[in-house]
Protein backbone atom coordinates (compact mmCIF):
# COMPACT_ATOMS: atom_id res chain seq x y z
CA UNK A 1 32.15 31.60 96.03
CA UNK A 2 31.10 29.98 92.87
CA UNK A 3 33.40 26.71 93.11
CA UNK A 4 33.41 26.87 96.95
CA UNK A 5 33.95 23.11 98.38
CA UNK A 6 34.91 21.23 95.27
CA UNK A 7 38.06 19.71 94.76
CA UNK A 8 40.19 19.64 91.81
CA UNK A 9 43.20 18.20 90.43
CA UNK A 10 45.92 19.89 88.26
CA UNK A 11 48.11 17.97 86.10
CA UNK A 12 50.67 20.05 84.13
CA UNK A 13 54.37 19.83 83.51
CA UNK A 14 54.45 23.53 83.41
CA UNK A 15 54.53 24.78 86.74
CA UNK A 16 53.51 28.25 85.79
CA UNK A 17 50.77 26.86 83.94
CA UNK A 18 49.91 24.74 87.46
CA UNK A 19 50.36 28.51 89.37
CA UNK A 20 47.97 30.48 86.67
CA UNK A 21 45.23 28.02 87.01
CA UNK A 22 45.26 27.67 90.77
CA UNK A 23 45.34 31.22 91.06
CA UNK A 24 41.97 31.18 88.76
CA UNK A 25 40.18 28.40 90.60
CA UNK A 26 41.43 28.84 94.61
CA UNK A 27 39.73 32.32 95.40
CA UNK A 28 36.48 31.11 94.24
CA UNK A 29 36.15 28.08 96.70
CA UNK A 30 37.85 25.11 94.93
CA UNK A 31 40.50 23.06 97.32
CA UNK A 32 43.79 22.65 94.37
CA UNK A 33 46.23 19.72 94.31
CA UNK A 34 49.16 20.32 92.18
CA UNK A 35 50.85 17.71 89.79
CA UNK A 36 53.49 17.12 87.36
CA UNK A 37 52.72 13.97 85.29
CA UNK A 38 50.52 11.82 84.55
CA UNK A 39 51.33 9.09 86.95
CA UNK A 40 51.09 11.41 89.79
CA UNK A 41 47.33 12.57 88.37
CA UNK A 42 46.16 8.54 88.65
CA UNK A 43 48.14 8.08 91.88
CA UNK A 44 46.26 11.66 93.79
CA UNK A 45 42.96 10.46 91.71
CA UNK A 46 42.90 7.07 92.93
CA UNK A 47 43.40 8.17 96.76
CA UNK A 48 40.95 10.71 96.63
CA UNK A 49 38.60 10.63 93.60
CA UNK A 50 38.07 14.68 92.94
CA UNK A 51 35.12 16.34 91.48
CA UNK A 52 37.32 17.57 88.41
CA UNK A 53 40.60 16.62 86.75
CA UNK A 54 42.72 19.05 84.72
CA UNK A 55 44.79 17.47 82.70
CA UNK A 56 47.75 18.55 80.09
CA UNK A 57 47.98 16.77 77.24
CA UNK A 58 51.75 16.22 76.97
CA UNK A 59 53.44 15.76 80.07
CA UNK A 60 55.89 12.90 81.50
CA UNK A 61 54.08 9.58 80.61
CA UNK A 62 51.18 9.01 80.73
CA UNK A 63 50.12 11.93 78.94
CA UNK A 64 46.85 13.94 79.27
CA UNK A 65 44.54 11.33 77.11
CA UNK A 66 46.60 8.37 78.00
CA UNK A 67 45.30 9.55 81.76
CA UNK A 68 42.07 10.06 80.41
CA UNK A 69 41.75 6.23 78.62
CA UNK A 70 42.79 4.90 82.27
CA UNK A 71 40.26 6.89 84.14
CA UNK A 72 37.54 5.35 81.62
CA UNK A 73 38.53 2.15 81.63
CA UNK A 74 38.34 1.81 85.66
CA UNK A 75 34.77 3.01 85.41
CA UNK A 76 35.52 6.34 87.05
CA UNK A 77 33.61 9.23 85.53
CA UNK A 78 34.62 12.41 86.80
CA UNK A 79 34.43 15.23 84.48
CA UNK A 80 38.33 15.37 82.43
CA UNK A 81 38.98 18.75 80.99
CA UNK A 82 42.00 18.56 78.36
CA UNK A 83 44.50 21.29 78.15
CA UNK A 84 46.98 21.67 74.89
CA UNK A 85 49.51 24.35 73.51
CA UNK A 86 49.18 22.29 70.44
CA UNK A 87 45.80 22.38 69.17
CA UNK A 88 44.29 19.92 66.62
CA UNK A 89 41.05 18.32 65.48
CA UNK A 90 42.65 15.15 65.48
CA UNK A 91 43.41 15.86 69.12
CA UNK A 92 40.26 17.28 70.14
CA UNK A 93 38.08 14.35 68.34
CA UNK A 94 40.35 12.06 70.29
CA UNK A 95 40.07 13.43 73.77
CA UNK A 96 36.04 13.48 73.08
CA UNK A 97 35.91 10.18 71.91
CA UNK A 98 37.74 9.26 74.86
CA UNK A 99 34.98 10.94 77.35
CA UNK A 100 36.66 14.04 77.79
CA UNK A 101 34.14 17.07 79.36
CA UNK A 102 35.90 19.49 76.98
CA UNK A 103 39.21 20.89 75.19
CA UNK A 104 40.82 23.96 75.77
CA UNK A 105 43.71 25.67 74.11
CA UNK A 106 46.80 27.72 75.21
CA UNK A 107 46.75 30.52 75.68
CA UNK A 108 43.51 30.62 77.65
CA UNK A 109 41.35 32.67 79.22
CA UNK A 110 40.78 32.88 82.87
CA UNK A 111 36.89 33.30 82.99
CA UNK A 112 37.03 30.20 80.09
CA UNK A 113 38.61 28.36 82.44
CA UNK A 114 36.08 28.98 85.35
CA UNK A 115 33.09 28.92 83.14
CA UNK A 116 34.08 25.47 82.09
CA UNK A 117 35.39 23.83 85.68
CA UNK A 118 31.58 25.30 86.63
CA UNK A 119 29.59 23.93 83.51
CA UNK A 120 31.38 20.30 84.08
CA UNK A 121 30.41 20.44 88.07
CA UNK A 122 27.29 21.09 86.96
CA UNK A 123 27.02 17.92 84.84
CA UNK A 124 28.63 15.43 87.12
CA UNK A 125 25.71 16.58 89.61
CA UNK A 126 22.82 15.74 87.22
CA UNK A 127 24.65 12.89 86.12
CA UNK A 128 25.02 11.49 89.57
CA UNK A 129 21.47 12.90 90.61
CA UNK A 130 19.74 11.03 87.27
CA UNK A 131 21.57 7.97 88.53
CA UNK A 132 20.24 8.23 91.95
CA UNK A 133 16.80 9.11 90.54
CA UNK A 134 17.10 5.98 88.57
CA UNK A 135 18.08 3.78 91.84
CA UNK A 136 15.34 5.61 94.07
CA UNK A 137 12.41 5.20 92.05
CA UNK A 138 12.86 1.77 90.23
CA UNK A 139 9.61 0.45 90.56
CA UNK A 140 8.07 3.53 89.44
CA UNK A 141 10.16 3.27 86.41
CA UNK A 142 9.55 -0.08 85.38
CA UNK A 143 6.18 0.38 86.00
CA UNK A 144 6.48 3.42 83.64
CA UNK A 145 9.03 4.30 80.67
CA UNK A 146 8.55 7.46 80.43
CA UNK A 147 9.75 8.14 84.06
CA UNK A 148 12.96 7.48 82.90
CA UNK A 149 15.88 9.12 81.33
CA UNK A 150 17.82 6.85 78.51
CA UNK A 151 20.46 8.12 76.45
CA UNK A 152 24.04 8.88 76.52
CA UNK A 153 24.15 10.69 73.08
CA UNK A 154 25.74 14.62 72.45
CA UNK A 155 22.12 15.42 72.00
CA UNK A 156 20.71 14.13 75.23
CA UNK A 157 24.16 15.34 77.22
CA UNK A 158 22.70 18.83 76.34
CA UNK A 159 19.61 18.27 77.83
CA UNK A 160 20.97 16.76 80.92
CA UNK A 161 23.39 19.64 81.53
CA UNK A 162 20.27 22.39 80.85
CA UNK A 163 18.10 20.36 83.24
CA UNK A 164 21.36 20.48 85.89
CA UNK A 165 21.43 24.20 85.54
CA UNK A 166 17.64 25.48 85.94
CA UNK A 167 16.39 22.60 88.22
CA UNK A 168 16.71 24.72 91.46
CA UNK A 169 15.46 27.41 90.54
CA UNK A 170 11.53 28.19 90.09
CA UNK A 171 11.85 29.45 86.86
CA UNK A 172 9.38 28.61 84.25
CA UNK A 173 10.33 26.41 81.79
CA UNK A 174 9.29 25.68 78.23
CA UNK A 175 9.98 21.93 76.88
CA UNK A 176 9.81 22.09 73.06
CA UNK A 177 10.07 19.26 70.72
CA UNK A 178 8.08 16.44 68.49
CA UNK A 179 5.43 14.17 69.88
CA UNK A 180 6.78 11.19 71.60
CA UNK A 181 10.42 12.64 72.31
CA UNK A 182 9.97 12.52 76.39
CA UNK A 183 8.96 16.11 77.47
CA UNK A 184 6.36 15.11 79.99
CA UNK A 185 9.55 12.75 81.29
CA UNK A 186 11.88 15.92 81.14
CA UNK A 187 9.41 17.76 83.28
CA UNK A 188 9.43 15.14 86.21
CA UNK A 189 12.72 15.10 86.55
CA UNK A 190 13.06 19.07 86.71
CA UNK A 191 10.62 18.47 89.56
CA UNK A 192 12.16 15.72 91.27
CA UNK A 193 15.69 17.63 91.09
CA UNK A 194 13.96 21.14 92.05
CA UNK A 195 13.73 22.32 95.93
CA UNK A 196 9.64 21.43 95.07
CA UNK A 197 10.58 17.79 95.04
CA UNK A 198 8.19 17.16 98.33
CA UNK A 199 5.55 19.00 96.83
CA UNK A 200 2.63 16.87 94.30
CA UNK A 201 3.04 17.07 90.49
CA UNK A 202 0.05 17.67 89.11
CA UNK A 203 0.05 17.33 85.10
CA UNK A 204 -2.95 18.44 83.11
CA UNK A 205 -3.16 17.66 78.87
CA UNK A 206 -4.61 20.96 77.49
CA UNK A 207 -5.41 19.29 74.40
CA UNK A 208 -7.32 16.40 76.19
CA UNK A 209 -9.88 18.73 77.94
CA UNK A 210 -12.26 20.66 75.92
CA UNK A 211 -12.51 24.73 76.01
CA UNK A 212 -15.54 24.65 78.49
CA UNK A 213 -13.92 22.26 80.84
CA UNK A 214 -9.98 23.23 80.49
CA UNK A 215 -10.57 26.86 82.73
CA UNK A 216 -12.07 24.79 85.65
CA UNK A 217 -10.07 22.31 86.13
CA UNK A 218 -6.95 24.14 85.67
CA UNK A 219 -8.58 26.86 88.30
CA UNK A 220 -11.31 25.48 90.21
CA UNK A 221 -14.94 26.29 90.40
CA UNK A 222 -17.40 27.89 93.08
CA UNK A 223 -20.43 26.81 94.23
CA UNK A 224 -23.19 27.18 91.72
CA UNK A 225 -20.62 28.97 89.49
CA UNK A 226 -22.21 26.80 86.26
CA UNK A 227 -25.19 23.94 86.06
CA UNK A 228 -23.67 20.83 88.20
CA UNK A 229 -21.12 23.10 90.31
CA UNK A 230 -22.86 21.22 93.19
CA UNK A 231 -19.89 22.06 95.28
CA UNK A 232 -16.82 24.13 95.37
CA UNK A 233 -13.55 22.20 94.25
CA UNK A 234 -10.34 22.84 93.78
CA UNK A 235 -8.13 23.45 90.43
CA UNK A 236 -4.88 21.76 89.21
CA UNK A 237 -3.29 25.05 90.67
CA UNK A 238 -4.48 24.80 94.37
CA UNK A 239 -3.77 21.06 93.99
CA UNK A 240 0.09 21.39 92.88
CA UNK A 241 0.62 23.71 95.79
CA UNK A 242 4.29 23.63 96.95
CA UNK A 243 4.81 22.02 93.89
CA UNK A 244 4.59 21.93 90.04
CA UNK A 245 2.35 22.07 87.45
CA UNK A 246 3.15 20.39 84.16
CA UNK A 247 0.71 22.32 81.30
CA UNK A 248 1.30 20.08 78.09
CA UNK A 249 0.23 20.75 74.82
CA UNK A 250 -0.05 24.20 76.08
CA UNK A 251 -0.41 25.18 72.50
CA UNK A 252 -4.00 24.31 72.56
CA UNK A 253 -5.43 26.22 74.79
CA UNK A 254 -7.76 28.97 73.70
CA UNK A 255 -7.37 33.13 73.99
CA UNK A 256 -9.58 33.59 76.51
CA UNK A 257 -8.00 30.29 78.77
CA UNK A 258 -4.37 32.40 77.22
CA UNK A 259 -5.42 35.37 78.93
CA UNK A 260 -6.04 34.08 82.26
CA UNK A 261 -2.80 31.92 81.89
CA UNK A 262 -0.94 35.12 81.59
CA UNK A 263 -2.43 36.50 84.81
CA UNK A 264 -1.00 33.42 86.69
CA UNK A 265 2.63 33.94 85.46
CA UNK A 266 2.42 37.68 85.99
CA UNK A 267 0.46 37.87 89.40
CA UNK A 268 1.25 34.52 90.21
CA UNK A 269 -2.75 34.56 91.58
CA UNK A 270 -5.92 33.40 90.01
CA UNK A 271 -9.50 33.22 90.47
CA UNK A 272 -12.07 30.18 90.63
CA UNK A 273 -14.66 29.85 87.92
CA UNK A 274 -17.69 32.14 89.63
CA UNK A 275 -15.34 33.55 91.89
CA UNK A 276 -13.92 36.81 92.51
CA UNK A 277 -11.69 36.26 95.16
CA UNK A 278 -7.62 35.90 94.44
CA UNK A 279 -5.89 32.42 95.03
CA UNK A 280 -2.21 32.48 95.39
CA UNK A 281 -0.65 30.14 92.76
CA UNK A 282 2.21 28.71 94.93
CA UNK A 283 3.78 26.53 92.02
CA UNK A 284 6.43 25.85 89.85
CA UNK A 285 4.69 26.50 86.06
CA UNK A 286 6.78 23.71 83.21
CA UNK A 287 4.51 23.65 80.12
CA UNK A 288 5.39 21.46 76.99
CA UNK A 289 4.10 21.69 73.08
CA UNK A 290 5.35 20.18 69.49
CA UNK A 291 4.03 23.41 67.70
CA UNK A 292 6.49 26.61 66.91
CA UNK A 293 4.52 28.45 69.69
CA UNK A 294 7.16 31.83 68.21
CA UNK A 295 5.92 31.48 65.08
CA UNK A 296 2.06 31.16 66.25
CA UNK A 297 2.94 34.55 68.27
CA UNK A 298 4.15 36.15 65.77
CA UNK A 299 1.41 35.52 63.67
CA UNK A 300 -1.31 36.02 66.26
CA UNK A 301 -2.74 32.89 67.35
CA UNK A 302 -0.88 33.07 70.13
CA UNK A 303 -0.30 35.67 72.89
CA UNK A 304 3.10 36.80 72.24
CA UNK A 305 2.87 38.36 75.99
CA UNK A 306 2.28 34.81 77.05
CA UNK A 307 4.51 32.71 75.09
CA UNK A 308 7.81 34.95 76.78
CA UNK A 309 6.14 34.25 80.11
CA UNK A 310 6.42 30.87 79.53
CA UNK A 311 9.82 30.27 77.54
CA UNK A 312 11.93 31.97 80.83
CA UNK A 313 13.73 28.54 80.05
CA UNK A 314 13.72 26.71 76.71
CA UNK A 315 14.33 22.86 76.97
CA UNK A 316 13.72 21.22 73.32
CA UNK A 317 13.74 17.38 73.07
CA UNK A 318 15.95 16.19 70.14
CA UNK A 319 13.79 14.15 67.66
CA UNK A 320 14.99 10.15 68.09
CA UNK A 321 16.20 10.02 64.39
CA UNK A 322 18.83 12.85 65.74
CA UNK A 323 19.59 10.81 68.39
CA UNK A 324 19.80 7.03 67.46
CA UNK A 325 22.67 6.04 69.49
CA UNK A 326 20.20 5.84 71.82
CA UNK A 327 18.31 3.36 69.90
CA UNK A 328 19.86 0.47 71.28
CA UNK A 329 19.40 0.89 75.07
CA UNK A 330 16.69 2.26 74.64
CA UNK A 331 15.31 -1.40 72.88
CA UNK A 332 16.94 -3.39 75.85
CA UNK A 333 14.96 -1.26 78.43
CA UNK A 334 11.45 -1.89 76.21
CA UNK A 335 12.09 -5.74 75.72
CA UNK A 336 13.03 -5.58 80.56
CA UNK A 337 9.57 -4.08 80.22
CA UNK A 338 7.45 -5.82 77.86
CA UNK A 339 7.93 -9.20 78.73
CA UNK A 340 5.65 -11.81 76.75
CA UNK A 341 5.40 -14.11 80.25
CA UNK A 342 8.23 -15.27 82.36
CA UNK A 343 11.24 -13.27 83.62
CA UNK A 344 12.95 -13.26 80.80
CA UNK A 345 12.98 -10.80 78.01
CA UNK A 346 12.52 -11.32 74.55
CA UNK A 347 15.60 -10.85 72.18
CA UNK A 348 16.03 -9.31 68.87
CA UNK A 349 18.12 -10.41 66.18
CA UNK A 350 20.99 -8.14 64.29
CA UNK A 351 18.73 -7.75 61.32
CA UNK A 352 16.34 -6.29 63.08
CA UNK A 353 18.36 -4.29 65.29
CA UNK A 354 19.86 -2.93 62.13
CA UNK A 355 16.14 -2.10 60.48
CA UNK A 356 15.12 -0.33 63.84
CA UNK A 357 18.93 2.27 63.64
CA UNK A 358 18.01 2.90 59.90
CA UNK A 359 13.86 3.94 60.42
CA UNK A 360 13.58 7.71 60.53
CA UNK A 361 10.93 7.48 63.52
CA UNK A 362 8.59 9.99 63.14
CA UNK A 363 6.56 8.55 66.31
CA UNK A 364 9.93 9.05 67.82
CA UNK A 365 10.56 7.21 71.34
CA UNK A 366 6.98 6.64 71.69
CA UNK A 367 6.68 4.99 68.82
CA UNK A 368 10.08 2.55 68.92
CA UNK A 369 8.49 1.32 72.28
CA UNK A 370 4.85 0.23 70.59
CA UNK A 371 6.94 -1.28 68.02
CA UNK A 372 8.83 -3.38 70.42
CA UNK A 373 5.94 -4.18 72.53
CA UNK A 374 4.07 -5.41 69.70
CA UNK A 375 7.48 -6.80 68.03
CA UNK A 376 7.34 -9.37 71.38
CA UNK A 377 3.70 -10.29 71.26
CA UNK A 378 3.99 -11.35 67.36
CA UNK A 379 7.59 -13.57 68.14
CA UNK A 380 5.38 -14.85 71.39
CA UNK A 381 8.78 -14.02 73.40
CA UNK A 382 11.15 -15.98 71.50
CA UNK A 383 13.55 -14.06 69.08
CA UNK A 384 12.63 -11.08 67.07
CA UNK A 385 13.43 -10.81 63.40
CA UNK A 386 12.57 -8.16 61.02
CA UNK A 387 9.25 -9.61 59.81
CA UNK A 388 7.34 -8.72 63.67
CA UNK A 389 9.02 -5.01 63.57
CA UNK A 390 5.98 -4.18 60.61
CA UNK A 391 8.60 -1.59 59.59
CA UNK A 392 7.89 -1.55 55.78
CA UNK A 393 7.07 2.33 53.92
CA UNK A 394 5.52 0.61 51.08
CA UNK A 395 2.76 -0.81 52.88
CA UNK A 396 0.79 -0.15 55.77
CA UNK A 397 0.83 -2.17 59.10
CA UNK A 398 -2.44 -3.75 58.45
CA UNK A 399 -1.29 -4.95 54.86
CA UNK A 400 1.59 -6.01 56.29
CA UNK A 401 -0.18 -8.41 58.76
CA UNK A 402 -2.59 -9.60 55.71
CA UNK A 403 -0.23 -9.74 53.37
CA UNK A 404 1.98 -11.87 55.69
CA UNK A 405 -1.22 -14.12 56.55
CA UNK A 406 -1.47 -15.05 52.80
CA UNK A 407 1.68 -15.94 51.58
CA UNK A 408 1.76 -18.66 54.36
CA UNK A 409 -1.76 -19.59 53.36
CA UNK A 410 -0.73 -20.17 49.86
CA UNK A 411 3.00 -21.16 50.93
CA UNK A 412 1.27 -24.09 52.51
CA UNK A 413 3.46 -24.33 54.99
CA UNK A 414 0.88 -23.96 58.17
CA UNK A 415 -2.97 -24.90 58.62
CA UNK A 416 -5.76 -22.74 58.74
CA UNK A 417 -6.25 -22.42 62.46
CA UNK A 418 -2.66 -21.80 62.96
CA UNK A 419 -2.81 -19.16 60.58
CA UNK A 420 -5.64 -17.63 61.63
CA UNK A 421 -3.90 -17.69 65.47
CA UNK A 422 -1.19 -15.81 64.10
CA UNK A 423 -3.73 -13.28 62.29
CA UNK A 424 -5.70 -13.06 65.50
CA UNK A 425 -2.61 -12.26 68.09
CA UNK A 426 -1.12 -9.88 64.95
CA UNK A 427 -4.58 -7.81 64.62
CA UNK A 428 -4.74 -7.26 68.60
CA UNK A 429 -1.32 -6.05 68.52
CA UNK A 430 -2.09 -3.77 65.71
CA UNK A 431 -5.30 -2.34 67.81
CA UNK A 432 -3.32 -1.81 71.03
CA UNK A 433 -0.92 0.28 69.31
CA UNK A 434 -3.24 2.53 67.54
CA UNK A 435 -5.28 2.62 71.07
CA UNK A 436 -1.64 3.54 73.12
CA UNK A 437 -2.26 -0.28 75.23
CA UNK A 438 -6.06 0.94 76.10
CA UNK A 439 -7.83 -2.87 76.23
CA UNK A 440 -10.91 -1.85 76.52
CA UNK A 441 -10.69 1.05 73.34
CA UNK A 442 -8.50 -1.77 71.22
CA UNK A 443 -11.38 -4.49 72.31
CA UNK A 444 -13.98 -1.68 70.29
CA UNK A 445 -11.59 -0.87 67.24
CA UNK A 446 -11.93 -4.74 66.55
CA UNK A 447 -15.56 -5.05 67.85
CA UNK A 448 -14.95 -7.50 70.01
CA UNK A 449 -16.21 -7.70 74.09
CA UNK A 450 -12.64 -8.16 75.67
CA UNK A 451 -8.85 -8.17 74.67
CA UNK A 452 -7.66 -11.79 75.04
CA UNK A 453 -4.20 -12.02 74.49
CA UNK A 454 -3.86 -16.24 75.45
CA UNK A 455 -6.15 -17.38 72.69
């Protein structure tokens, strides 16, 4: 039974209405309560909080979105599906605006209904399951933004509820979408919510290993199989057994690596390099790329046979300029993070706020977090204003730093070795950025021995 053990409540003036709906819902599973205004709905809510709340839109006071206001306010977030004879966008904006799952009309159909009482179980699970992801693995999240999933926007609710519905499963899964939007963070959480969840993630960067290297380590070598194959070892498939493999930029790889890729998803077995005996890929298969991998098929540089292998399950990552609602938690969780010394974070002033919601982002959230990281090394942790964001599209960040250097210079309003201070910590910034916080690659950009961030 596809609703079997969840519990929802019906809140309808109309008892045939009530009758029709519990007639859809009961045989599949789903334990009914029945009620006839709005102060019974809050009353049988608040004794036993369901997993789903119908509610009518007029019926004896409160009505349906008056219900739905009260629910918010008390911090319970069940998913609210509004029902109306009357249908209006006025209405339906309303009820969305007010958190409502969805909106459904009079007359309505009954395998509507149960498609949508389905979808918005579906979503209170991921929600609940990203919340106790978030609890569970704090530490690991601090220690690392990307394992963590910000965002309450329409864009990233359609994520969430596609992540909800394929999770289980072993399917493969195809996460699409610019640089910097988060696949590689979408991709541990469809392992951590999959039945694989015990097993290792193991995530290799196609792009990051050249052609001669990528087919070993993504299968393993024998012994002798090429000069230096001392010994036999093991691939990133034997090593995410039980588990999942996360191929990004899975664009990159080559025909002949494309090929043997193939082989995996069809046979689900592979060879080592210098081998001829079959090893049983026991994985879960997510890869990720920012290129239009349909349009490289259809062109030819890319296995057509292949890329339908792979996109079973399309997940694409809405650019942040799509998304900036998100902008602003997503700056309070990067100034918890990057904390200039102390325990307290930096702050950022409503001028800059406002320059950081009107940027376009191409870098997308990749890029918003360098530029708050290096936003709270220039203000030294005090408050940030728009002059440490280095936001401008006239002039480069460099310039910017330079240019900023000598107008105080000639300004007169600081001495040399205070200047130069400032120039010193802004240049360092600069170089971590380009080198993605790498001290020791940011140390060579500026040809310097070591990073030093106190002088």
């Amino acid at each position: 039974m596809r609703l079997q053990g969840c519990s929802i409540v019906i809140a309808d003036d109309d008892e045939p209405i009530r009758d029709l709906l519990r007639d859809i819902l009961e045989p599949e599973g789903a334990s009914i309560r029945l009620v006839a205004s709005g102060k019974e709905a809050l009353a049988s809510i608040e004794a036993d909080e369901p997993d789903v709340a119908i509610c009518d839109v007029r019926m004896p006071p409160p009505d349906g979105l008056a219900v739905l206001q009260q629910l918010r306010a008390k911090g319970v977030d069940m998913p609210v599906l509004i029902i109306t004879a009357q249908p209006s966008s006025t209405k339906t904006i309303e009820a969305m605006q007010l958190g409502a799952y969805d909106y459904i009309s009079k007359p309505f159909d009954p395998d509507e209904i149960l498609h949508t009482v389905q979808r918005a179980l579906e979503h209170r699970r991921l929600t609940r399951l990203v919340a106790d992801l978030q609890r569970k693995d704090k530490h690991m999240y601090e220690d690392d933004a990307r394992d963590i999933l910000i965002g309450s926007s329409a864009a990233m609710q359609q994520v969430y509820k596609l992540v909800g519905r394929v999770a289980s499963s072993d399917a493969t899964v195809l996460i699409t979408g610019e640089s910097g939007t988060g696949k590689e963070l979408v991709a541990q959480v469809l392992h951590r919510s999959s039945n694989r969840r015990d097993g290792p993630f193991v995530a290799v960067n196609c792009a990051a290993l050249p052609e001669t290297l990528l087919e070993s380590e993504l299968f393993g070598h024998e012994k002798g199989a090429f000069t230096g194959a001392v010994v036999q070892r093991k691939g990133r498939f034997e090593q995410a057994a039980k588990g999942t493999i996360f191929l990004d930029e899975i664009g990159e790889i080559s025909p002949v690596t494309q090929k043997k890729m193939l082989r995996v998803l069809q046979e689900r077995t592979f060879e080592r390099v210098g081998g001829n005996a079959p090893n049983k890929a026991d994985v879960r298969i997510i890869a990720a790329t920012n290129r239009d991998l349909l349009e490289e098929a259809r062109s030819g540089s890319f296995r057509e046979d292949l890329y339908y292998r792979l996109n079973v399950v399309n997940v694409h990552m809405p650019p942040l300029r799509d998304r900036k609602d998100d902008i602003t938690p997503l700056v309070d969780h990067f100034l918890q993070k990057h904390r200039f010394s102390g325990d307290k974070p930096s702050r950022i002033a409503e001028s800059a706020m406002q320059q950081l919601m009107e940027h376009e982002w191409p870098g997308n959230v990749r890029q918003l977090e360098n530029t708050v990281e290096r936003a709270v090394v220039l203000a030294q942790g005090g408050m940030i204003g728009p002059e440490h964001l280095l936001l401008s599209d006239n002039m480069s960040a460099r310039e910017q730093i330079l240019d900023s250097a000598l107008s105080r210079l000639i300004g007169g309003t600081e001495g040399m070795p205070t200047i130069l201070a400032n120039l010193r910590r802004r240049l360092i910034a600069l170089a971590l950025e380009r080198t993605h916080g790498d001290h020791a690659a940011a140390a060579r950009l500026l040809g310097v021995e070591t990073i030093d961030l106190g002088g």
